[in-house]
Each structure stands twice: as structure tokens, then as C-alpha cells.
N, C-alpha and C. Protein backbone atom coordinates (compact mmCIF):
# COMPACT_ATOMS: atom_id res chain seq x y z
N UNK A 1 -168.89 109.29 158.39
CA UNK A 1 -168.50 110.67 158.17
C UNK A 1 -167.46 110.75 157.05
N UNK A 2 -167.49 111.27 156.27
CA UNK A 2 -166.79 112.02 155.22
C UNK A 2 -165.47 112.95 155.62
N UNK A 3 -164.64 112.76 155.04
CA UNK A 3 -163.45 113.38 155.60
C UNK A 3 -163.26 114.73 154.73
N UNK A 4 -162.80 115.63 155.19
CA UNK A 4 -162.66 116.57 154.43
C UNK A 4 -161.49 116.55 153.36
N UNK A 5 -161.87 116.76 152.12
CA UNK A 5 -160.47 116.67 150.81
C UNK A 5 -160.78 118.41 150.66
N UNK A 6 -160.92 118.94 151.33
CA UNK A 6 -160.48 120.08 151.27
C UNK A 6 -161.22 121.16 150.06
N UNK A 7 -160.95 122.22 149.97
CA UNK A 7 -162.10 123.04 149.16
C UNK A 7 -161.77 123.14 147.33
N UNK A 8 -163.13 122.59 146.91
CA UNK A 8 -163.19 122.98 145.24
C UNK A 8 -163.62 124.16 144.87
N UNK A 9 -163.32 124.76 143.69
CA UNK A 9 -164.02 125.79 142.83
C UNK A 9 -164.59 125.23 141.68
N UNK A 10 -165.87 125.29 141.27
CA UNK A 10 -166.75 125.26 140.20
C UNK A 10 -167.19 126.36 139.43
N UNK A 11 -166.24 126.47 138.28
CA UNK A 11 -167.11 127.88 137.39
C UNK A 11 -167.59 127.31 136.30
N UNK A 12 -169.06 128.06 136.80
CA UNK A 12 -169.54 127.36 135.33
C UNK A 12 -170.83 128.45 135.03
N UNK A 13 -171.33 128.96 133.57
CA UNK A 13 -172.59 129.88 133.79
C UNK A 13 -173.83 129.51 134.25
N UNK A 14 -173.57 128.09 134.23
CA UNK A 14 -175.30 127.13 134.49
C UNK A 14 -175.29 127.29 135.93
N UNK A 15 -176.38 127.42 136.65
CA UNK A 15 -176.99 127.27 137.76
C UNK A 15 -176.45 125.83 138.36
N UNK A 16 -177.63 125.11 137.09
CA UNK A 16 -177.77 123.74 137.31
C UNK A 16 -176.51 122.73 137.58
N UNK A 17 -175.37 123.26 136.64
CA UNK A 17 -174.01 122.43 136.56
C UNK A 17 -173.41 123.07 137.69
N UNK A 18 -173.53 124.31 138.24
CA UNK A 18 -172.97 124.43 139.58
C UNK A 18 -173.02 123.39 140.78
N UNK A 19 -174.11 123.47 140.41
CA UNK A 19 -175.26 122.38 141.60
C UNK A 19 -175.35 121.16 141.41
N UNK A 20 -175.21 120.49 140.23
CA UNK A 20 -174.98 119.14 140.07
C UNK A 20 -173.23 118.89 141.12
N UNK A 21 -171.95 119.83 140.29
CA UNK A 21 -171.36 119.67 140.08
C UNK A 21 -170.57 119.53 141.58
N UNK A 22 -171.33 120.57 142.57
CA UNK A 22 -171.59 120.81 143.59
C UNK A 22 -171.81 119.70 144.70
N UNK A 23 -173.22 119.25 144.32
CA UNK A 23 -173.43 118.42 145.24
C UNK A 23 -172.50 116.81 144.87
N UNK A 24 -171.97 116.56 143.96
CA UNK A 24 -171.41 115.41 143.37
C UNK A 24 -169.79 116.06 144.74
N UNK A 25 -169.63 117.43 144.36
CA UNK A 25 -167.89 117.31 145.25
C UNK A 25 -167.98 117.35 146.60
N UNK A 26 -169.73 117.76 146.94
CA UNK A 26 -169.71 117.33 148.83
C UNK A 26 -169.53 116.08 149.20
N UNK A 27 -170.10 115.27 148.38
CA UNK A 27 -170.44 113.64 148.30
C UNK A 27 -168.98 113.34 148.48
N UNK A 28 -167.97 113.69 147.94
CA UNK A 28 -166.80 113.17 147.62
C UNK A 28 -165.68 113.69 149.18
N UNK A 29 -166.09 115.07 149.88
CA UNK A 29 -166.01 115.03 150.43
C UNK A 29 -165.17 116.37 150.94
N UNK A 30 -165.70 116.90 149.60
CA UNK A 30 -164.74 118.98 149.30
C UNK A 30 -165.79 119.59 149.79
N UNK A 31 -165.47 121.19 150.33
CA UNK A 31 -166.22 122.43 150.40
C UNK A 31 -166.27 122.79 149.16
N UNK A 32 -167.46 123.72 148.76
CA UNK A 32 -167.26 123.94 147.11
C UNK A 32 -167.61 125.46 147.09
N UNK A 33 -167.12 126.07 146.63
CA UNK A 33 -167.35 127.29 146.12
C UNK A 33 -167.54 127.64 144.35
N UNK A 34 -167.98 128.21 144.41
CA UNK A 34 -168.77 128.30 142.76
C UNK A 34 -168.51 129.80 142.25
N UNK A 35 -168.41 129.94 141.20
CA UNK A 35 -168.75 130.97 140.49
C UNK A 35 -169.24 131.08 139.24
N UNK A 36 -169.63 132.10 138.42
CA UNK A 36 -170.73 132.06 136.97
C UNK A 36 -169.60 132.40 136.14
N UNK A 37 -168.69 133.05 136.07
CA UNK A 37 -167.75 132.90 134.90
C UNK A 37 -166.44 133.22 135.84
N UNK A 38 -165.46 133.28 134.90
CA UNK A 38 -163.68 133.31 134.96
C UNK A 38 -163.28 134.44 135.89
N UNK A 39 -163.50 135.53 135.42
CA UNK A 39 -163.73 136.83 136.05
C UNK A 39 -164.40 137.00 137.22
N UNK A 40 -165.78 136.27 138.00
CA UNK A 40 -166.21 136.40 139.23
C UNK A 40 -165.37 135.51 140.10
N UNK A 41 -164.73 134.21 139.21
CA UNK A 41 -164.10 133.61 139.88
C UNK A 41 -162.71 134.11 140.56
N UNK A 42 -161.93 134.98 139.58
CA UNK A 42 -160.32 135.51 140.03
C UNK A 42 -161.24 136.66 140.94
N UNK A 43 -161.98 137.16 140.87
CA UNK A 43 -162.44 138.20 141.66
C UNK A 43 -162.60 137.17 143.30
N UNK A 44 -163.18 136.54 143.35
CA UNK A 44 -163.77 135.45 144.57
C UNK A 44 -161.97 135.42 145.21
N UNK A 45 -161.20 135.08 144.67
CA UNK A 45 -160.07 134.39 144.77
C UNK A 45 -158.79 135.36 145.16
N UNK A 46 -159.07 136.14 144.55
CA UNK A 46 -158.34 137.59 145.27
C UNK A 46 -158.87 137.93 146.52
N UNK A 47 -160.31 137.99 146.70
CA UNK A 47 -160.73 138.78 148.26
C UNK A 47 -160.91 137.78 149.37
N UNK A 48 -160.64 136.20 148.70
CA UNK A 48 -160.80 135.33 149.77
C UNK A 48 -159.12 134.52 150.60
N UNK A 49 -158.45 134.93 149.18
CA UNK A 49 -157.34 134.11 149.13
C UNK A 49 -157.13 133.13 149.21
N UNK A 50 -157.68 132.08 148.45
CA UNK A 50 -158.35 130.38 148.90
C UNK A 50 -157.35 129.64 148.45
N UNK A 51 -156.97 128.46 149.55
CA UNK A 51 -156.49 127.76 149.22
C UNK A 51 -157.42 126.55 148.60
N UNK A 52 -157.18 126.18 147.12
CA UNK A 52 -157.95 125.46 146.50
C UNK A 52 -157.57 123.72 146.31
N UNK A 53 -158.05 122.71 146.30
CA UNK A 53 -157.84 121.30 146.40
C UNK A 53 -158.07 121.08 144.73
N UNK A 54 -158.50 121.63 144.11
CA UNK A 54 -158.97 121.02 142.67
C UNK A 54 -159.95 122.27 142.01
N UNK A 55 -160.00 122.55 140.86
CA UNK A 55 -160.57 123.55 140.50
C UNK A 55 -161.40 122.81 138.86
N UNK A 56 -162.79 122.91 138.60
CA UNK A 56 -163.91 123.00 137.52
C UNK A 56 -163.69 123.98 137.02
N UNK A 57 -163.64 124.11 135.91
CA UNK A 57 -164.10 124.90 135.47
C UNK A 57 -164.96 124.54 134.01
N UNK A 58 -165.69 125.55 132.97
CA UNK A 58 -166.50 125.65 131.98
C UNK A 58 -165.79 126.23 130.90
N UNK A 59 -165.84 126.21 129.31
CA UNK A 59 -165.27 126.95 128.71
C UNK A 59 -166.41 128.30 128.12
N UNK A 60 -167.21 127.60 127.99
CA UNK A 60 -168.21 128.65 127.41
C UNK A 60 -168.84 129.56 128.34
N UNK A 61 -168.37 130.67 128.98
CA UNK A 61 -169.31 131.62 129.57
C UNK A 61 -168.93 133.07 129.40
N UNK A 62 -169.51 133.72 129.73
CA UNK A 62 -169.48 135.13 129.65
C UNK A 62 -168.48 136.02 130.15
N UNK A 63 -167.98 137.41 130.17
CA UNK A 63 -167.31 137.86 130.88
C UNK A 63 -166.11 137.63 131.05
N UNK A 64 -165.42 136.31 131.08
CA UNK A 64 -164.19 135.73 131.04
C UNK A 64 -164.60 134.21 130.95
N UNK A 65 -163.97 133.64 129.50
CA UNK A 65 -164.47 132.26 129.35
C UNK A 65 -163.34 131.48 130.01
N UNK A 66 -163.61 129.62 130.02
CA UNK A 66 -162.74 129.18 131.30
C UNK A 66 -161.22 128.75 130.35
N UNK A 67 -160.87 129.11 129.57
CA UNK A 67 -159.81 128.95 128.55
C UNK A 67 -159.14 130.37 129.01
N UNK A 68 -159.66 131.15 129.05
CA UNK A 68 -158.88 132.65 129.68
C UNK A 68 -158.35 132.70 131.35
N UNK A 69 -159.49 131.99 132.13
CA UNK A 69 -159.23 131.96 133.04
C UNK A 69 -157.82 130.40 133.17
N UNK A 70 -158.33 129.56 132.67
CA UNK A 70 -157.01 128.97 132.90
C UNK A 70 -155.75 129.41 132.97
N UNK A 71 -155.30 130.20 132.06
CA UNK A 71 -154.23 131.44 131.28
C UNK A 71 -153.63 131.81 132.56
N UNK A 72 -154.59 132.91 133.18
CA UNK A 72 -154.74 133.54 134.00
C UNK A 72 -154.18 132.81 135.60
N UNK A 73 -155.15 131.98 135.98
CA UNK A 73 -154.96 131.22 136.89
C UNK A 73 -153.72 130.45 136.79
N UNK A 74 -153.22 129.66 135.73
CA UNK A 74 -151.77 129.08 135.73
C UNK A 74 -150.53 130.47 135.96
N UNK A 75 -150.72 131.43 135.71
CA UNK A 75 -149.69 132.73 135.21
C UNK A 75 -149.31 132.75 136.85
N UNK A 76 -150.53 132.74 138.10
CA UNK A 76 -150.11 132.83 139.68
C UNK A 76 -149.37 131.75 139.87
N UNK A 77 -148.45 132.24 140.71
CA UNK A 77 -147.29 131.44 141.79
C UNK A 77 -147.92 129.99 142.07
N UNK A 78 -148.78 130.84 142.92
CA UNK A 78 -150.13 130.25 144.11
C UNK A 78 -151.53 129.19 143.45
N UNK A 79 -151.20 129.12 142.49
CA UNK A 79 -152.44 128.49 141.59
C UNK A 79 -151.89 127.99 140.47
N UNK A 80 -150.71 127.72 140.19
CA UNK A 80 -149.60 127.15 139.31
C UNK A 80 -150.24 125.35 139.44
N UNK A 81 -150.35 125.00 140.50
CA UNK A 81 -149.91 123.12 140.97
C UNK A 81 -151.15 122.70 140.90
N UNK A 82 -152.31 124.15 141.07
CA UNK A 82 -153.35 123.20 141.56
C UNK A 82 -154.39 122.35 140.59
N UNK A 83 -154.37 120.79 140.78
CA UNK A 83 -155.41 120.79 139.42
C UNK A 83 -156.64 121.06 139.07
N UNK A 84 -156.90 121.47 138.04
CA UNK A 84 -157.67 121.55 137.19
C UNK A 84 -158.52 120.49 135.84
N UNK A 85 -159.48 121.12 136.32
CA UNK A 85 -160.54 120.21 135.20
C UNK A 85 -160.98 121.06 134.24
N UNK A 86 -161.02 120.73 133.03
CA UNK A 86 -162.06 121.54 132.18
C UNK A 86 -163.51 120.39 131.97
N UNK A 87 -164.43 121.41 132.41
CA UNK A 87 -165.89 120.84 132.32
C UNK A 87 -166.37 121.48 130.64
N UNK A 88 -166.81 120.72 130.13
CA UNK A 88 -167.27 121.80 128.77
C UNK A 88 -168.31 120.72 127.54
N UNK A 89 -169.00 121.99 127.01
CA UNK A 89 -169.51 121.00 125.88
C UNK A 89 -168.75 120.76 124.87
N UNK A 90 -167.91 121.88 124.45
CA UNK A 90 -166.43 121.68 123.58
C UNK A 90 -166.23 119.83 122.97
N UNK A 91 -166.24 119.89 122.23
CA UNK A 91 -165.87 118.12 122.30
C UNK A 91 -164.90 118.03 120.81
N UNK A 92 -164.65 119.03 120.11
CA UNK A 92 -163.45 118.95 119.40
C UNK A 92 -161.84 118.61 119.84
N UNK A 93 -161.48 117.84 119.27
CA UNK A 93 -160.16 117.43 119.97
C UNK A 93 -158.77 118.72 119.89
N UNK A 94 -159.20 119.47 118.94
CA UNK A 94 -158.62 121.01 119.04
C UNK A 94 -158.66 121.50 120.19
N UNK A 95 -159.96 121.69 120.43
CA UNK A 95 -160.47 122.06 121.61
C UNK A 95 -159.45 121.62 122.97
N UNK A 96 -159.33 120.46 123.10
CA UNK A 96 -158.98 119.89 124.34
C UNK A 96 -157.91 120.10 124.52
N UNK A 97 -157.03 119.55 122.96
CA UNK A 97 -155.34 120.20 123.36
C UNK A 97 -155.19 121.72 123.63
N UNK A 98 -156.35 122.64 123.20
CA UNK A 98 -156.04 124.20 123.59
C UNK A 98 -156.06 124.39 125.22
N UNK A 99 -156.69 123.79 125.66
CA UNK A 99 -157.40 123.31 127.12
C UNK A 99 -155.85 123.13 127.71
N UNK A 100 -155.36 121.71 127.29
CA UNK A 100 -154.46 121.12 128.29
C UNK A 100 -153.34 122.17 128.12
N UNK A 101 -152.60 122.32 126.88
CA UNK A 101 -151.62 123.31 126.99
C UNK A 101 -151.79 124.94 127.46
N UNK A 102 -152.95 124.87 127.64
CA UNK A 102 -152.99 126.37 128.51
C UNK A 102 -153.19 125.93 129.87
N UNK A 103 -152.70 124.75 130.41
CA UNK A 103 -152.94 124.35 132.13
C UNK A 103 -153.47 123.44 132.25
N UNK A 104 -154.77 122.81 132.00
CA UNK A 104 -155.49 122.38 132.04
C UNK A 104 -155.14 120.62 132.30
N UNK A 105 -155.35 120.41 133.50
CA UNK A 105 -154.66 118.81 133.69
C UNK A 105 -155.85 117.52 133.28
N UNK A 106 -156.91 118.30 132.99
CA UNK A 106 -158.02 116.99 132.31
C UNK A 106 -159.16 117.64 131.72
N UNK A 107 -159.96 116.72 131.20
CA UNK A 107 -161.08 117.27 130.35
C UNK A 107 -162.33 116.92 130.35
N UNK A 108 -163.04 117.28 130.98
CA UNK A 108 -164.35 115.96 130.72
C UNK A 108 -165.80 116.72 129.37
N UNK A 109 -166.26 115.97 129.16
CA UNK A 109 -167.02 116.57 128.05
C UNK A 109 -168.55 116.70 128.47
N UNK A 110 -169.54 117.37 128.65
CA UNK A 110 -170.72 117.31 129.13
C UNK A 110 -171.53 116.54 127.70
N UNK A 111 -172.70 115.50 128.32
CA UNK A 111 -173.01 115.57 129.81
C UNK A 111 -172.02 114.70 130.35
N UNK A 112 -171.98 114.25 131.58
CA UNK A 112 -170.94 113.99 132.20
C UNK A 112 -171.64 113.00 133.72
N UNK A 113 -171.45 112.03 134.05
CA UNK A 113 -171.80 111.54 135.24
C UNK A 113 -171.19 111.44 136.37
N UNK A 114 -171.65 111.14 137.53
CA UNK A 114 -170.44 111.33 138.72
C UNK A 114 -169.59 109.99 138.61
N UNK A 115 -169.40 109.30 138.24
CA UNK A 115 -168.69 108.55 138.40
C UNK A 115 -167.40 108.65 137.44
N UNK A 116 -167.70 109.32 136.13
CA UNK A 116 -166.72 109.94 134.85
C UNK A 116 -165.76 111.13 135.69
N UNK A 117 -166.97 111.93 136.66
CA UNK A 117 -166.13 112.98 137.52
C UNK A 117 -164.76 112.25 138.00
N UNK A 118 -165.72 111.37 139.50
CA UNK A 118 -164.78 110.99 139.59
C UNK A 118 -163.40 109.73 139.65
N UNK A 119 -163.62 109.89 138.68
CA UNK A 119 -162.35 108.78 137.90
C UNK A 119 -161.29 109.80 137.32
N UNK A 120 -162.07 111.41 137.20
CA UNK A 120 -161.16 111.94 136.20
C UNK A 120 -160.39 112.72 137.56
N UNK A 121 -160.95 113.08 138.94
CA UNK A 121 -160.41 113.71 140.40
C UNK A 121 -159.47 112.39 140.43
N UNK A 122 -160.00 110.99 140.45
CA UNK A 122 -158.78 109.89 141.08
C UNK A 122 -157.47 110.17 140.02
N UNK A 123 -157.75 110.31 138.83
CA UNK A 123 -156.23 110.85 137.86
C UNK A 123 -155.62 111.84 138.36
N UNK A 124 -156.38 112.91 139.17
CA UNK A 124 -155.75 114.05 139.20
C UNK A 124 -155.13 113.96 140.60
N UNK A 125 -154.88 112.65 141.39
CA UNK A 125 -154.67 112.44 142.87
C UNK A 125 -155.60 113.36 143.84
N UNK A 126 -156.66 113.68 143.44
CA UNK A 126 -157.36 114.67 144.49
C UNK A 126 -158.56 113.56 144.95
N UNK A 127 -158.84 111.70 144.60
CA UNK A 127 -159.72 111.39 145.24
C UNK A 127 -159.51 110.10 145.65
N UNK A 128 -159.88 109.56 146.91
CA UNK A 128 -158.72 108.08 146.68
C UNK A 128 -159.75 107.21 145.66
């Protein structure tokens, strides 16, 4: 049995990277909750009030991309500590420092395997 590490958020616009990304953080041993961009996500997060273990996110999507939502999400009290990943195709090194200094405690670059995941959760102390 799998112990619970407690609940992730995955935003990302892909279906598919939800669901990869998804079934890779049950394996590990999180509840996962998902959303399609930045904006459904602070929406999810306001009406649920979640306490979150680690948070995915995407940079490229619609509606609110995950560079805004980082912004956003670091600006709360309550969502200040928690880490964060940026998932993205982004692979400019511009890119990444815009990432980390707006919150962002790691980076991974798609495509991406579970084992790159998680090595980059064991940095972030969220996997033993």
C-alpha cells in the first residue's frame, strides 16, 4: 500500500499531460486534482480551499498562462511555501529564470519521464 503524500495540482491545457502527469503522482502516492489553465485552477482553489502538497503546473495555456498563475498563487499567504513545478515546453534559459523568480521552485522541460519527475519532487522534499 502506498501511503498517502497528500494532494497535487496539475495545470496543464493537454488532456494527455494531465493524465500522464496524473497517473505518474498516484503512483507516487498524491491525490491529484487537475485543471486546463491558471484561471480554472485559482477558481478550483478558492471554492475548494485545498490544502496542496506540491503543485504542476504548464506555461503555455489559455485564459491564464502558468507564469501568471505562479504570480498569483505566490502573492497568497496560504500558497506562499507550497512547491511548485513548472512543467513546460519553454526550454529557453530566459524562460526558466522568469519561471523561478516569479516562485517557481523547479523546472522540468517536456517531454519529460517519470523518473526526471520524480527526482525533480525528491529536490523539492515532497518524495522520499
Amino acid at each position: 500500500m502506498v501511503t498517502s503524500m497528500g494532494t497535487a495540482l496539475v495545470i496543464d491545457d493537454s488532456r494527455a499531460i494531465r493524465m500522464i502527469l496524473g497517473r505518474t503522482l498516484n503512483r507516487f502516492g498524491y491525490e491529484v486534482c487537475s485543471a486546463a489553465n491558471g484561471r480554472e485552477a485559482l477558481d478550483m482553489i478558492g471554492q475548494q480551499d485545498l490544502t496542496l502538497s506540491v503543485i504542476l503546473v504548464d506555461w503555455n495555456m489559455p485564459e491564464m498562462n502558468g507564469l501568471d498563475f505562479v504570480k498569483t498563487i505566490r502573492a497568497d499567504p496560504r500558497y506562499r511555501e507550497v512547491p511548485l513545478m513548472m512543467v513546460t515546453t519553454e526550454t529557453e534559459i530566459e524562460q526558466m529564470y522568469r519561471a523561478l523568480e516569479a516562485g517557481a521552485n523547479e523546472y522540468v522541460m517536456k517531454p519529460f519521464t517519470d523518473e526526471v519527475i520524480a527526482d525533480k519532487l525528491r529536490l523539492l522534499g515532497v518524495l522520499q
